[in-house]
PDB file of N, CA and C in Angstrom:
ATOM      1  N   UNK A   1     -20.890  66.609 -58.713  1.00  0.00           N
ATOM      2  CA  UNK A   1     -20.064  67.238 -59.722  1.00  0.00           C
ATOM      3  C   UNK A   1     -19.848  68.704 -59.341  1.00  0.00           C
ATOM      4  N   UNK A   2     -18.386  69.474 -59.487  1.00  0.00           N
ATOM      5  CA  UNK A   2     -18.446  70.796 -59.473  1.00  0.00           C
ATOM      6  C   UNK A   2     -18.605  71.750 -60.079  1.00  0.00           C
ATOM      7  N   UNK A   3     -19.496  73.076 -59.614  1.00  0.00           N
ATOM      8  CA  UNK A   3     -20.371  73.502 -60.576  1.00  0.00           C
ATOM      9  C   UNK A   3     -19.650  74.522 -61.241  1.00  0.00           C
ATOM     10  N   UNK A   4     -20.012  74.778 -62.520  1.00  0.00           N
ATOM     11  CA  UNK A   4     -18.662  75.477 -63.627  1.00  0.00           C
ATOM     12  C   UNK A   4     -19.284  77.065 -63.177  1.00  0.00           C
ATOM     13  N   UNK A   5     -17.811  77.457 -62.994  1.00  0.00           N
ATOM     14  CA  UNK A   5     -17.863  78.866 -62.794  1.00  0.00           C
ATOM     15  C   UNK A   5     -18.320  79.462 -64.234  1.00  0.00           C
ATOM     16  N   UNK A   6     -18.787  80.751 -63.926  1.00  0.00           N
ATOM     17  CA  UNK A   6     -19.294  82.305 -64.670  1.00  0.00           C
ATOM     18  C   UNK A   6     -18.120  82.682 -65.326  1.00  0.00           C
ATOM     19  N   UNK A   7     -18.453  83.355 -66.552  1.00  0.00           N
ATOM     20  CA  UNK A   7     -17.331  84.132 -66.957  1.00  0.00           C
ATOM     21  C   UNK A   7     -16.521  85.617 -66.032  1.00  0.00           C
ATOM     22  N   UNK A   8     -17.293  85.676 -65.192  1.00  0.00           N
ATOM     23  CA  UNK A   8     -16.975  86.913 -64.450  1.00  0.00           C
ATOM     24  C   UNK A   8     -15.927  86.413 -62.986  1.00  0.00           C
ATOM     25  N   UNK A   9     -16.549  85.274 -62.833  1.00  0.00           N
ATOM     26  CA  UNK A   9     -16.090  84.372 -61.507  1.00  0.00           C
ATOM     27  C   UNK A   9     -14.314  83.986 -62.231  1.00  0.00           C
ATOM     28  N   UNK A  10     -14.485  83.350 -63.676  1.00  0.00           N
ATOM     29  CA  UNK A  10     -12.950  83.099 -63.845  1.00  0.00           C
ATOM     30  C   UNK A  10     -12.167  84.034 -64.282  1.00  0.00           C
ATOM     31  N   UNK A  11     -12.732  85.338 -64.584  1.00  0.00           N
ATOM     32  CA  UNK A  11     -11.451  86.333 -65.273  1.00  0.00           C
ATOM     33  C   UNK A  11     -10.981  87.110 -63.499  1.00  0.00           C
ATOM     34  N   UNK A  12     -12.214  86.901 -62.165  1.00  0.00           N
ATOM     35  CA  UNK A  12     -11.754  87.056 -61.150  1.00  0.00           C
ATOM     36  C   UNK A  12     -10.931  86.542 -60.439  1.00  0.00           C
ATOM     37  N   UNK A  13     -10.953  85.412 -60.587  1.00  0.00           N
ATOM     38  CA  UNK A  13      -9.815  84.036 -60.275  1.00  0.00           C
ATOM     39  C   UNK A  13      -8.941  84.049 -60.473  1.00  0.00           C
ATOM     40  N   UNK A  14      -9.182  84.482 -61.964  1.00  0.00           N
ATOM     41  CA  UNK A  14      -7.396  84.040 -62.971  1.00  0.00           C
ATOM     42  C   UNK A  14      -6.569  85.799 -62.343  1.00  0.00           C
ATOM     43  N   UNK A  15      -7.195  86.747 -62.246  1.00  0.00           N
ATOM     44  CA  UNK A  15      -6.614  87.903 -61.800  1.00  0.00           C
ATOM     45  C   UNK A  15      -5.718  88.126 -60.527  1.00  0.00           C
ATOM     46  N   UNK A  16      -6.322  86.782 -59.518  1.00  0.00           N
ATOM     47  CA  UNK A  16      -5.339  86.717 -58.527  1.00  0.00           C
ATOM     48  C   UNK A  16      -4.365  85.203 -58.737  1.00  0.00           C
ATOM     49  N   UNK A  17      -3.746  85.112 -60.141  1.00  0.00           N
ATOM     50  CA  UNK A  17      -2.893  83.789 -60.257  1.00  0.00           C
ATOM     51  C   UNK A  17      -2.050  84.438 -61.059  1.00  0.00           C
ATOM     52  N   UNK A  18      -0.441  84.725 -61.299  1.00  0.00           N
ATOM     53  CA  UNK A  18       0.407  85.341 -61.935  1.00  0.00           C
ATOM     54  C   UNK A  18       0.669  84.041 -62.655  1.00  0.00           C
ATOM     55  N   UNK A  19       0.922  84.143 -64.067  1.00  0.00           N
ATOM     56  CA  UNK A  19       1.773  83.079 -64.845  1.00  0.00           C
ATOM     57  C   UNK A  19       0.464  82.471 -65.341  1.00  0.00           C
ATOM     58  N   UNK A  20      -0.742  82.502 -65.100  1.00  0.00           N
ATOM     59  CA  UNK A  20      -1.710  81.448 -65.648  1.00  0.00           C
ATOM     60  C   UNK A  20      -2.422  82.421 -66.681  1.00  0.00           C
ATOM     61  N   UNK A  21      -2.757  81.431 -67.405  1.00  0.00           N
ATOM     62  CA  UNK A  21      -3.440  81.916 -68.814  1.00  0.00           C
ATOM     63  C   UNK A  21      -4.990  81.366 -69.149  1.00  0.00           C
ATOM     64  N   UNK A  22      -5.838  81.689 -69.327  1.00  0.00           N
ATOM     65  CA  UNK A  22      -7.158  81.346 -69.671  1.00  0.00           C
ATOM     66  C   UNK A  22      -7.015  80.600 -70.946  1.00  0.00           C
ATOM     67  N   UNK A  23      -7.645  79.737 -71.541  1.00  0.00           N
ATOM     68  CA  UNK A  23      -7.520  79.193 -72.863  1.00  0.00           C
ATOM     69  C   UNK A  23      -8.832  78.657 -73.205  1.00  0.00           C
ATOM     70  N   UNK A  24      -9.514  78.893 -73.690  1.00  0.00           N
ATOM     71  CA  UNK A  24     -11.067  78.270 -73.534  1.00  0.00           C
ATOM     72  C   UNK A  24     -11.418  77.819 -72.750  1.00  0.00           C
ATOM     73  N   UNK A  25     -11.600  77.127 -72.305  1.00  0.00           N
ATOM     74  CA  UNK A  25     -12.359  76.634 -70.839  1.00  0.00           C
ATOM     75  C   UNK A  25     -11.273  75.724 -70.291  1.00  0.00           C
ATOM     76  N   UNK A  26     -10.244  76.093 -70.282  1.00  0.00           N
ATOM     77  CA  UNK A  26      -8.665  75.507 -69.657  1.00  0.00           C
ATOM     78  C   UNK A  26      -7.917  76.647 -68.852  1.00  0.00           C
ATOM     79  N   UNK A  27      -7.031  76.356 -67.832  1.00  0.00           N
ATOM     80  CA  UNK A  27      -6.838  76.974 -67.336  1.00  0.00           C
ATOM     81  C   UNK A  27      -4.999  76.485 -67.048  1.00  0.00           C
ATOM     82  N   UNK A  28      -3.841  77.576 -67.662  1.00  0.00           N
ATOM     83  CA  UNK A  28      -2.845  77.047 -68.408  1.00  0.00           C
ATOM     84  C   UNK A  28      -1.710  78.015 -67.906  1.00  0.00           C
ATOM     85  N   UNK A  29      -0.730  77.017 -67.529  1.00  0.00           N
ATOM     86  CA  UNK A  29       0.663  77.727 -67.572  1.00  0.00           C
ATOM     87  C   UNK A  29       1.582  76.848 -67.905  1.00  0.00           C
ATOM     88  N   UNK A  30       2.794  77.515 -68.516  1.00  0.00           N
ATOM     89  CA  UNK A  30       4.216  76.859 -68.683  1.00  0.00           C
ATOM     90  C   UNK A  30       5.716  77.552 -67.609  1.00  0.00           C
ATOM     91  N   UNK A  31       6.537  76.541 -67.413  1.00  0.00           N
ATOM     92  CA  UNK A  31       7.612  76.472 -66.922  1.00  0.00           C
ATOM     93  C   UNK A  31       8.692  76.385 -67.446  1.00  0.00           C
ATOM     94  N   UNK A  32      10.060  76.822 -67.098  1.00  0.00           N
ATOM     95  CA  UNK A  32      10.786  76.711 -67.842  1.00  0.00           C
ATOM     96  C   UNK A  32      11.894  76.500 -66.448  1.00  0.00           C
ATOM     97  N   UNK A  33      12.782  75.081 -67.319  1.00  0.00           N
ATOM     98  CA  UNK A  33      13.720  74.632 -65.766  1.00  0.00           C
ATOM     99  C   UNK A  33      15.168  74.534 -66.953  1.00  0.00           C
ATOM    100  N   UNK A  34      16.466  74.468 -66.039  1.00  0.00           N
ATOM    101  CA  UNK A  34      17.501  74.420 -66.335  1.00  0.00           C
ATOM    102  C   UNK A  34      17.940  73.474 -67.585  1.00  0.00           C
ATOM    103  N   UNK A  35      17.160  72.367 -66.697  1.00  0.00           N
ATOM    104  CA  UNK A  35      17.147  70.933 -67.738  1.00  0.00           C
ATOM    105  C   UNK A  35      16.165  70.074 -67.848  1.00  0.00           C
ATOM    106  N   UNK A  36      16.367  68.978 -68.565  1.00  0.00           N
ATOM    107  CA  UNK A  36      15.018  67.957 -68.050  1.00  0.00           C
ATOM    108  C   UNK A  36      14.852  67.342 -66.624  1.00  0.00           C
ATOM    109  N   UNK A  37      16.562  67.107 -66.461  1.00  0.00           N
ATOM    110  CA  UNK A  37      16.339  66.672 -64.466  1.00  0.00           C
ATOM    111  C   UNK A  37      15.247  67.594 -63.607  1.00  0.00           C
ATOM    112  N   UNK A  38      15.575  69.009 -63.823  1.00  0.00           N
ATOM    113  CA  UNK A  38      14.642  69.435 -62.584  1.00  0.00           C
ATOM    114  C   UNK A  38      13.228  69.658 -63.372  1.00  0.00           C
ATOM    115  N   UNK A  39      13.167  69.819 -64.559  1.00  0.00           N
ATOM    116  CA  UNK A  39      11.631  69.532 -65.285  1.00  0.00           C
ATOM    117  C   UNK A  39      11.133  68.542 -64.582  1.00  0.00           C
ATOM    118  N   UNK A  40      11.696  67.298 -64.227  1.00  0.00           N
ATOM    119  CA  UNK A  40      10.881  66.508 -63.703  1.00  0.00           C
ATOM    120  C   UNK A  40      10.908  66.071 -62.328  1.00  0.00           C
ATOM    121  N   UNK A  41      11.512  66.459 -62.012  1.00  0.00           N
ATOM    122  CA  UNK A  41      11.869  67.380 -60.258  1.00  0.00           C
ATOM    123  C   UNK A  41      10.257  68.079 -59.993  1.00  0.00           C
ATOM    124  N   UNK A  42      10.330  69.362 -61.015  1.00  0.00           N
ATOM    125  CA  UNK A  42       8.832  69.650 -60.296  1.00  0.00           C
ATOM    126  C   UNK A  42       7.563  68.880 -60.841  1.00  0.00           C
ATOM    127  N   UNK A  43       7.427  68.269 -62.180  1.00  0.00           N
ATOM    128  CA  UNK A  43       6.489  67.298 -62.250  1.00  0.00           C
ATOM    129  C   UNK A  43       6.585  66.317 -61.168  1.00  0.00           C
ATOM    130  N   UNK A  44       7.465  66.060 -60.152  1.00  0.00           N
ATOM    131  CA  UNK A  44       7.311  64.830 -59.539  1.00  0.00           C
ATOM    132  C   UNK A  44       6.552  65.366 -57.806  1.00  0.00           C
ATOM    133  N   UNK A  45       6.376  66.883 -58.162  1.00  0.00           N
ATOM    134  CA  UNK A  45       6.393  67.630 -57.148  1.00  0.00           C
ATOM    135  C   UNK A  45       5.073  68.098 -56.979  1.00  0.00           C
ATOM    136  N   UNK A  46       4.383  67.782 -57.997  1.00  0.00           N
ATOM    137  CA  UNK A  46       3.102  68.244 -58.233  1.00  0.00           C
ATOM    138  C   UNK A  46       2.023  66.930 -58.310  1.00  0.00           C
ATOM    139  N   UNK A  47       2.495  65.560 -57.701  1.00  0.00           N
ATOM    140  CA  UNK A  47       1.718  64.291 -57.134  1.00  0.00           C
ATOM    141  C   UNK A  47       0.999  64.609 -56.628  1.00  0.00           C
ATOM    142  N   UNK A  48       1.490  64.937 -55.441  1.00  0.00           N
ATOM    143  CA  UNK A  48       0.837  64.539 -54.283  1.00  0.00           C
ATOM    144  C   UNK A  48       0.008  65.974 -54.038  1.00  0.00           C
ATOM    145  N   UNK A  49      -0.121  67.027 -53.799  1.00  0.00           N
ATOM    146  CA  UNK A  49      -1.481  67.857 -54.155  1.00  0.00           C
ATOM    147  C   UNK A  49      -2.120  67.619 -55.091  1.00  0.00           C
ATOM    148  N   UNK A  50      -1.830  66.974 -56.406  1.00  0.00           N
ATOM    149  CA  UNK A  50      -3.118  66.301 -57.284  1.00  0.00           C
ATOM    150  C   UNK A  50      -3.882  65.198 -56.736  1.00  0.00           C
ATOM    151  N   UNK A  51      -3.140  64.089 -56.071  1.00  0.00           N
ATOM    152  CA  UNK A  51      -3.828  63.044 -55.287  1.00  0.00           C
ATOM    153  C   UNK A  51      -4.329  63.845 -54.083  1.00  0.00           C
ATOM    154  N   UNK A  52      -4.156  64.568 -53.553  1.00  0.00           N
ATOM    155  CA  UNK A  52      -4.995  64.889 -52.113  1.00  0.00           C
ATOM    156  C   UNK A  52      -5.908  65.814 -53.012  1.00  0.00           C
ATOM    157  N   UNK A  53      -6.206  66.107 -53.907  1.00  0.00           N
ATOM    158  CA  UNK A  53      -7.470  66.960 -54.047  1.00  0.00           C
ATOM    159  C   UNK A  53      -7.966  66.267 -55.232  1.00  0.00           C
ATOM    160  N   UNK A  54      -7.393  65.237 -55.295  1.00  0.00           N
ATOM    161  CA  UNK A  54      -8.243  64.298 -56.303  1.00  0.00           C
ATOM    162  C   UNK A  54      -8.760  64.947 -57.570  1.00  0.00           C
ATOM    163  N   UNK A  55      -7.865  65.703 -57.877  1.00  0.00           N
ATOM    164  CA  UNK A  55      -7.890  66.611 -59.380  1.00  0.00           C
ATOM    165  C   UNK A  55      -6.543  66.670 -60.423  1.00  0.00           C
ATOM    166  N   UNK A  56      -6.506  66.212 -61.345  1.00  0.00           N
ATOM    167  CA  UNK A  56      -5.177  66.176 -61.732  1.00  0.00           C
ATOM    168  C   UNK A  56      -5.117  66.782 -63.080  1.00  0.00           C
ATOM    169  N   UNK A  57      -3.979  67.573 -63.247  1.00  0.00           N
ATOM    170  CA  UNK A  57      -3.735  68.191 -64.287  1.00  0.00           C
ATOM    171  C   UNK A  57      -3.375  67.812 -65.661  1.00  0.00           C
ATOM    172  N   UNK A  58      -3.224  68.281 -66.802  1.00  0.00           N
ATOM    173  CA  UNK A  58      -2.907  67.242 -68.183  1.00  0.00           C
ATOM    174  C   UNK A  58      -1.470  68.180 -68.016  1.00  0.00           C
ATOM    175  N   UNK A  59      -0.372  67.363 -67.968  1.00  0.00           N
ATOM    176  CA  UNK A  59       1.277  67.721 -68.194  1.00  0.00           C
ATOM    177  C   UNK A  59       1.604  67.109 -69.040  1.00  0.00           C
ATOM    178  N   UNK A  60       2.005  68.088 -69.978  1.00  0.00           N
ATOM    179  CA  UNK A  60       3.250  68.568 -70.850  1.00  0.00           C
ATOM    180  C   UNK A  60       4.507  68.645 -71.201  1.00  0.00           C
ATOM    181  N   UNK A  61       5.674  67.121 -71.150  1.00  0.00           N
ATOM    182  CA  UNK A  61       6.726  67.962 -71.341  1.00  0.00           C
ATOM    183  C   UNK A  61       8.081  67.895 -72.184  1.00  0.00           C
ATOM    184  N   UNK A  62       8.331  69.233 -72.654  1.00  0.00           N
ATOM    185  CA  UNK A  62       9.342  69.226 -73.358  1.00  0.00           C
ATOM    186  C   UNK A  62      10.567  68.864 -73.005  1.00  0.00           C
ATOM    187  N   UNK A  63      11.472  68.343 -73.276  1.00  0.00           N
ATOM    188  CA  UNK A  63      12.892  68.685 -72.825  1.00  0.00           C
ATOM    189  C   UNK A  63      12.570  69.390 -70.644  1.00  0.00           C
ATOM    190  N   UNK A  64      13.153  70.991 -71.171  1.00  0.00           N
ATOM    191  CA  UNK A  64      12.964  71.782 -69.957  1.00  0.00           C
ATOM    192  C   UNK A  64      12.017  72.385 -69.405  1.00  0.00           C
ATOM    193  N   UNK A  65      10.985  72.265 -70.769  1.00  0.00           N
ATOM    194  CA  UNK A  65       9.699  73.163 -70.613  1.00  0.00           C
ATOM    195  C   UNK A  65       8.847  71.969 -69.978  1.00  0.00           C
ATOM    196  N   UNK A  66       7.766  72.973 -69.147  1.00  0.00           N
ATOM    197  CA  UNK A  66       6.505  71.486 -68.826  1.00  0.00           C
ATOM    198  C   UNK A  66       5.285  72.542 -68.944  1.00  0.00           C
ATOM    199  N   UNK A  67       4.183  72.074 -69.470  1.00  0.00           N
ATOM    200  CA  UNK A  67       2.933  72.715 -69.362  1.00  0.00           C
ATOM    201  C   UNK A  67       2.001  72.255 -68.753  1.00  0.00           C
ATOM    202  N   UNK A  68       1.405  73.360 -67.813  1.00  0.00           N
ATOM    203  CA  UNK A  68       0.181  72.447 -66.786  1.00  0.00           C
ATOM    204  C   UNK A  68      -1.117  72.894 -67.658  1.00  0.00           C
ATOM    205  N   UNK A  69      -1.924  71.948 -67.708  1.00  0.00           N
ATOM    206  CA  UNK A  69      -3.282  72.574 -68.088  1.00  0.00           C
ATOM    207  C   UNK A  69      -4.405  71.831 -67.162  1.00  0.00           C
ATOM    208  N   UNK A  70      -5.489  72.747 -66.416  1.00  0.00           N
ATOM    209  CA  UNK A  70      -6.235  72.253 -65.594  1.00  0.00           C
ATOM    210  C   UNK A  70      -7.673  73.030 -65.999  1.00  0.00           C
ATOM    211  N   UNK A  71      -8.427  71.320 -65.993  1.00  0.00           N
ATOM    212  CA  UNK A  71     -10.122  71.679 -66.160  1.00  0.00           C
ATOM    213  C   UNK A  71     -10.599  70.851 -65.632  1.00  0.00           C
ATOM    214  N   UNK A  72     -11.854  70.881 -65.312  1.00  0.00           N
ATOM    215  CA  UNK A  72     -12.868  69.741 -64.864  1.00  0.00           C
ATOM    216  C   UNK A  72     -13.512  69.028 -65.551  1.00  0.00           C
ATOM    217  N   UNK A  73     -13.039  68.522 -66.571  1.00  0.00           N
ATOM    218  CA  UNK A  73     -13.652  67.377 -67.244  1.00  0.00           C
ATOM    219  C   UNK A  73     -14.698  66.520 -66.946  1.00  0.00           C
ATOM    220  N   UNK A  74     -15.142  66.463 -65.935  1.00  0.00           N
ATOM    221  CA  UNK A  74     -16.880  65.911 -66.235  1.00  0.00           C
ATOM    222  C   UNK A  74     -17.672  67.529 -65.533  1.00  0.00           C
ATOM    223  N   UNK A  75     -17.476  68.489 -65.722  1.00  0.00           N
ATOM    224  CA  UNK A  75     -17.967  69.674 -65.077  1.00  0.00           C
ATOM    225  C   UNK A  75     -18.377  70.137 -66.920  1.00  0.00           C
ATOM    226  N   UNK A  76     -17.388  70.081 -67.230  1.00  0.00           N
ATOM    227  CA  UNK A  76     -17.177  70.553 -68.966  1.00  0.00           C
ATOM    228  C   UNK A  76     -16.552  71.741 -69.049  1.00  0.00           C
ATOM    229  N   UNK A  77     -15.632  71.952 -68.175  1.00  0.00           N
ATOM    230  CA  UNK A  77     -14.933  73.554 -68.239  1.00  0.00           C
ATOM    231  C   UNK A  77     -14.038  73.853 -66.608  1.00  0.00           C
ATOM    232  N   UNK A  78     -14.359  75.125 -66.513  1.00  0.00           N
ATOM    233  CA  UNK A  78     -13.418  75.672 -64.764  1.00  0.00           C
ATOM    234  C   UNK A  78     -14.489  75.228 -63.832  1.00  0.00           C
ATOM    235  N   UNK A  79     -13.998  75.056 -63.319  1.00  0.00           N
ATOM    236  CA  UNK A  79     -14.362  75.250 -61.241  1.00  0.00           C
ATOM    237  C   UNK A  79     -13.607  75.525 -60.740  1.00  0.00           C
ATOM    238  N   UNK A  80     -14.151  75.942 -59.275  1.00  0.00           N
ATOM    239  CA  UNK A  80     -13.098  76.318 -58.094  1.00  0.00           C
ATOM    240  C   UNK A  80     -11.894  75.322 -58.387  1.00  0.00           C
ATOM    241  N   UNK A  81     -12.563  74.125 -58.444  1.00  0.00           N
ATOM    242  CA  UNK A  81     -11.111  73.006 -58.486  1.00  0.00           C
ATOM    243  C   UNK A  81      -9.946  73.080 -59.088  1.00  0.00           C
ATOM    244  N   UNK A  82     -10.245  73.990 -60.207  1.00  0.00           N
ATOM    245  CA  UNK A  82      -8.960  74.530 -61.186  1.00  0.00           C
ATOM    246  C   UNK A  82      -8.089  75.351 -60.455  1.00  0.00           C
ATOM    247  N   UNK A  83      -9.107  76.433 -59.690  1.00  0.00           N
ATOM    248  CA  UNK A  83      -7.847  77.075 -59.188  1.00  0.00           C
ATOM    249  C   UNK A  83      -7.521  77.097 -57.909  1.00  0.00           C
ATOM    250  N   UNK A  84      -7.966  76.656 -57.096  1.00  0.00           N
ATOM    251  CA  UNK A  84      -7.314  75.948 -55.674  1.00  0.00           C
ATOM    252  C   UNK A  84      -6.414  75.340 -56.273  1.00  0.00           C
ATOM    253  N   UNK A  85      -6.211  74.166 -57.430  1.00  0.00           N
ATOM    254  CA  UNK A  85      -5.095  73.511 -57.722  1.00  0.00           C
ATOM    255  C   UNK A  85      -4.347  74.292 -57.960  1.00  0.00           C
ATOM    256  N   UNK A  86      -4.341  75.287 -59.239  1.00  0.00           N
ATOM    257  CA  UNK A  86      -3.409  76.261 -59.646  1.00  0.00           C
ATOM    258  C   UNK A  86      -2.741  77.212 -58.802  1.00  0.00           C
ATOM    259  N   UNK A  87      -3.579  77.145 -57.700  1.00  0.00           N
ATOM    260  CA  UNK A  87      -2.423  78.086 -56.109  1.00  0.00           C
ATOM    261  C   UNK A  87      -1.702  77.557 -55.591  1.00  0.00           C
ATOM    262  N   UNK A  88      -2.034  75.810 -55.716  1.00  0.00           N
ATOM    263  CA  UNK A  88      -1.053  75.297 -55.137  1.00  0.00           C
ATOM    264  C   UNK A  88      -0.007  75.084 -55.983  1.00  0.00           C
ATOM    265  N   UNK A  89      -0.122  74.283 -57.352  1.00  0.00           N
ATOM    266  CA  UNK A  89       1.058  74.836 -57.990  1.00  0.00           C
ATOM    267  C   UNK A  89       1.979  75.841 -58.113  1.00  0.00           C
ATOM    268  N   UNK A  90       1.355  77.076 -57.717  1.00  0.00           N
ATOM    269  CA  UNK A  90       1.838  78.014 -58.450  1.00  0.00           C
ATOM    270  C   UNK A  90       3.198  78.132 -57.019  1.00  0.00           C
ATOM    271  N   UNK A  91       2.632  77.813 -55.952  1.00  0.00           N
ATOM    272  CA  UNK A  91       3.395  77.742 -54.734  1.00  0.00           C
ATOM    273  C   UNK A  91       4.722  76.508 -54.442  1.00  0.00           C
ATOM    274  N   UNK A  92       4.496  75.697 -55.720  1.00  0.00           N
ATOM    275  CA  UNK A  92       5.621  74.765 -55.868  1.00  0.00           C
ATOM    276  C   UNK A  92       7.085  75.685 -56.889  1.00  0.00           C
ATOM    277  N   UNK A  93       8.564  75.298 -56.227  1.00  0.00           N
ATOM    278  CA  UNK A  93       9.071  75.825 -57.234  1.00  0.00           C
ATOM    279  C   UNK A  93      10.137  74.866 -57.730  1.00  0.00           C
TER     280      UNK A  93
END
């Protein structure tokens, strides 16, 4: 299991991720696309780095809006795993 980061370890983390938001022990951003086509353009874009790191995010979506939220659910909170994922997202556009 991966071991849950420190409070000091995630406000360090989250400091190098623009757009992400802390939320209790979640780790959270939203998007905003033209329409629902490319809303799910980048949900469809964000597979396959969830399957290769075998971590997957809870998505969200509205219409145009989509919300990522990422935790480690049998950890009970953050790990590294949150935000290695969240760099790679954040690198999808």
């Amino acid at each position: 299991m991966a071991q849950l980061l420190t409070e000091a370890e995630i406000q360090d983390l989250a400091s190098n991720l623009s757009g992400w938001t802390i939320e209790g022990s979640k780790l959270c951003c939203q998007r905003k696309f033209k329409d629902f086509l490319q809303a799910m353009e980048f949900v469809n874009k964000l597979v396959e780095p969830a399957e290769s790191a075998g971590h997957h995010p809870d998505i969200e979506i509205s219409y145009n809006k989509v919300r990522i939220t990422l935790t480690t659910h049998d950890a009970g909170g953050l790990t590294r795993k949150d935000f290695e994922l969240a760099k790679e997202i954040s690198q999808i556009s």
